[in-house]
C-alpha atoms as a PDB file:
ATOM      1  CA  UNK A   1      17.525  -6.520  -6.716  1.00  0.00           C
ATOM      2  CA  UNK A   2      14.901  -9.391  -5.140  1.00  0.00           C
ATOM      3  CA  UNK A   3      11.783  -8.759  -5.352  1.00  0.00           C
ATOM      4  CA  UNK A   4       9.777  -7.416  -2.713  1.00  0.00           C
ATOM      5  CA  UNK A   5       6.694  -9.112  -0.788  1.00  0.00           C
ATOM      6  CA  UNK A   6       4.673  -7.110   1.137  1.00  0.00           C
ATOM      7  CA  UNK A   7       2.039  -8.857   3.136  1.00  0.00           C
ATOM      8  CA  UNK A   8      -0.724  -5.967   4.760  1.00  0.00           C
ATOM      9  CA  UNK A   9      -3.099  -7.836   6.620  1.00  0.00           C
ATOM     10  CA  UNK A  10      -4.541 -10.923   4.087  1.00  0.00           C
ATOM     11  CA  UNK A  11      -3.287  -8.957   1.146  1.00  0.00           C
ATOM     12  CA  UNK A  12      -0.102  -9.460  -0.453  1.00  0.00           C
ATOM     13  CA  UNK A  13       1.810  -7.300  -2.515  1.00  0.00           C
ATOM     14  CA  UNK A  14       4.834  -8.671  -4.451  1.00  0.00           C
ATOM     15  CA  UNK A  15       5.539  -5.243  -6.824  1.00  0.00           C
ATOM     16  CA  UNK A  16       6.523  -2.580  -4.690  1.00  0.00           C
ATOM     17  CA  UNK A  17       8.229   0.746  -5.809  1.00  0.00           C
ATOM     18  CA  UNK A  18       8.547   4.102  -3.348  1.00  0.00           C
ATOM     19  CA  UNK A  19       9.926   7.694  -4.763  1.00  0.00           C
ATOM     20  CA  UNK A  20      11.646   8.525  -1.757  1.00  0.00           C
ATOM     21  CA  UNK A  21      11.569  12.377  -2.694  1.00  0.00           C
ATOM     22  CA  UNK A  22       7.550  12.476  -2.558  1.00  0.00           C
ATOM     23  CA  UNK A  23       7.774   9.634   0.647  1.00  0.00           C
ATOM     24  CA  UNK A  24       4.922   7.565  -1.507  1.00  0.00           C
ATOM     25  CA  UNK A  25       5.083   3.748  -1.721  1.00  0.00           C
ATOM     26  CA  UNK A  26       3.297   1.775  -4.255  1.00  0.00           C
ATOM     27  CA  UNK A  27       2.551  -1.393  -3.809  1.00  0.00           C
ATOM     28  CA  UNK A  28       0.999  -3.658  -6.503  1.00  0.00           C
ATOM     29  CA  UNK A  29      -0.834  -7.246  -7.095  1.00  0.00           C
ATOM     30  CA  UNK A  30       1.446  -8.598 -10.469  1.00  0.00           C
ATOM     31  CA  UNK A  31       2.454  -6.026 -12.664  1.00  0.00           C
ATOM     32  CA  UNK A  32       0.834  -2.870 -12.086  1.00  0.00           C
ATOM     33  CA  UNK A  33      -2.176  -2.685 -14.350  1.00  0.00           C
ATOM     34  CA  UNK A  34      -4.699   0.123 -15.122  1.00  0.00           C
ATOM     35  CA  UNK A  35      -6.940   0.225 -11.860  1.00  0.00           C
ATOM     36  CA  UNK A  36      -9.760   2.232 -10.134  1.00  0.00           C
ATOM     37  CA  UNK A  37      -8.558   4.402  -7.062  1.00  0.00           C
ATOM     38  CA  UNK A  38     -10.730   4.804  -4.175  1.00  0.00           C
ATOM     39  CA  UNK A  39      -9.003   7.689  -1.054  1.00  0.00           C
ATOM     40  CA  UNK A  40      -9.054   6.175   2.190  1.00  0.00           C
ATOM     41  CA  UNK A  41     -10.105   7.565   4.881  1.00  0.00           C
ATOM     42  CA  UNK A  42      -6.421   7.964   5.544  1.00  0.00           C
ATOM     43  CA  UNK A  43      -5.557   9.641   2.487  1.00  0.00           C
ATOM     44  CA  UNK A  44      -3.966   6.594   1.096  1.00  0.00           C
ATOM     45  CA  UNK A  45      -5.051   5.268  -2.131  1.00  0.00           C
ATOM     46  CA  UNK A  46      -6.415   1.696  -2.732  1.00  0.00           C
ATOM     47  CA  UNK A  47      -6.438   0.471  -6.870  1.00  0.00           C
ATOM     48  CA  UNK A  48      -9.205  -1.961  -7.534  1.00  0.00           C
ATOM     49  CA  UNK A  49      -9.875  -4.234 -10.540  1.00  0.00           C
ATOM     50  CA  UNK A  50     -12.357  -2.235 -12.741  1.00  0.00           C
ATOM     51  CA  UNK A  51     -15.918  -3.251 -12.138  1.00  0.00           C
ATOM     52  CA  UNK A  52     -14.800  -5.311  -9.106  1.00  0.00           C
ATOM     53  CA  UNK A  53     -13.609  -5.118  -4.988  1.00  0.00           C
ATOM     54  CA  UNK A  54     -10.659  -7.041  -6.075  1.00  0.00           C
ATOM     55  CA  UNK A  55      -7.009  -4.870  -4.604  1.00  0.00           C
ATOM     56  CA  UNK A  56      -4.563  -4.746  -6.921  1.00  0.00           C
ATOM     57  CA  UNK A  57      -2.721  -2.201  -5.692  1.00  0.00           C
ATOM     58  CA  UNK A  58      -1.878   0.788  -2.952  1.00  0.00           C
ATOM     59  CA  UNK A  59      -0.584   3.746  -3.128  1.00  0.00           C
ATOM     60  CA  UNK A  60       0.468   5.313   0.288  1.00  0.00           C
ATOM     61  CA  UNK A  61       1.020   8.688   1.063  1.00  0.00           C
ATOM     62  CA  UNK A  62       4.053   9.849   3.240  1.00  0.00           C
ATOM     63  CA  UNK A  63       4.942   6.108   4.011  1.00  0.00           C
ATOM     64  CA  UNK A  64       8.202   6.408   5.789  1.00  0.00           C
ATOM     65  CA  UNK A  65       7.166   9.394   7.674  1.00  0.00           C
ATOM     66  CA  UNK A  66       3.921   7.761   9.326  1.00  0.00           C
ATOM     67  CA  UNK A  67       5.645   4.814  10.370  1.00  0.00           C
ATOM     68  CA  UNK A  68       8.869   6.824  11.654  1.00  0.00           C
ATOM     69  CA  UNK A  69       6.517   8.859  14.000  1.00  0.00           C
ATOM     70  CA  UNK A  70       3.932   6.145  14.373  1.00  0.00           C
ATOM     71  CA  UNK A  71       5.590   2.737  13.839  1.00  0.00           C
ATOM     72  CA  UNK A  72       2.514   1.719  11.268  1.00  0.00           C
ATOM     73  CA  UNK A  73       0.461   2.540   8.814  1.00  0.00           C
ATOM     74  CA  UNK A  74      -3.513   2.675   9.053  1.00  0.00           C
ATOM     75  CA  UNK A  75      -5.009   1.509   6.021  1.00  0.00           C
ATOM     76  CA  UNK A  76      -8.707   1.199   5.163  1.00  0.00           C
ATOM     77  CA  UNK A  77      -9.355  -1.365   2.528  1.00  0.00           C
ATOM     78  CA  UNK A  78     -12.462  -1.431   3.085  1.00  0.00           C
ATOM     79  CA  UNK A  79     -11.323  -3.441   6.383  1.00  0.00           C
ATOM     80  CA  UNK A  80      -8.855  -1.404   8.557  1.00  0.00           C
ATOM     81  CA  UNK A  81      -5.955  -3.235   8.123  1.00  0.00           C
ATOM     82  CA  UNK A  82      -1.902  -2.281  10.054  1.00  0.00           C
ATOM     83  CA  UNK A  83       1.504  -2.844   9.092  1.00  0.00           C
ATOM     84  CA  UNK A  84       4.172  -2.763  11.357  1.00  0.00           C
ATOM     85  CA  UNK A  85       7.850  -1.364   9.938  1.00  0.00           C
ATOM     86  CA  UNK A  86      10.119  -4.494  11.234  1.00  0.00           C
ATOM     87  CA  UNK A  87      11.779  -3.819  14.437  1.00  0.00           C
ATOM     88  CA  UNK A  88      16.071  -4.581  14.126  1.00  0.00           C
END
């Protein structure tokens, strides 16, 4: 499988793994590493470097279903940022 990058506004992910059962995607800066979650106001999770502001990593909640109703995701980080699903 190729590896996935993910590019959410100026962040970019290039980890990405979604359990398709709980609709949650996970998206990660390098290897996912032990990190400090902060809720968004969205209900999506953003992973911090401990100590620091730095992302390293998102969890969001009921991914596929937002953007089949909605065609994006809302994310708060601490910036709202969008992502678009790409159009075929």
């Amino acid at each position: 499988m190729e590896p996935m990058r993910v590019q959410i506004g100026p962040l970019i992910f290039d980890h990405a793994d979604y359990d398709a059962e709980g609709d949650v995607l996970y998206l990660h800066v390098g290897e996912p590493v032990d990190a400090e979650g902060e809720e968004t106001p969205e209900g999506h999770v953003v992973r911090f470097e401990p100590g620091t502001q730095r992302v390293v990593g998102l969890t969001l909640i009921n991914a596929r279903s937002l953007l089949d109703r909605d065609g994006r995701l809302i994310i708060t980080v601490p910036e709202t940022l969008e992502a678009s699903a790409p159009t075929s």
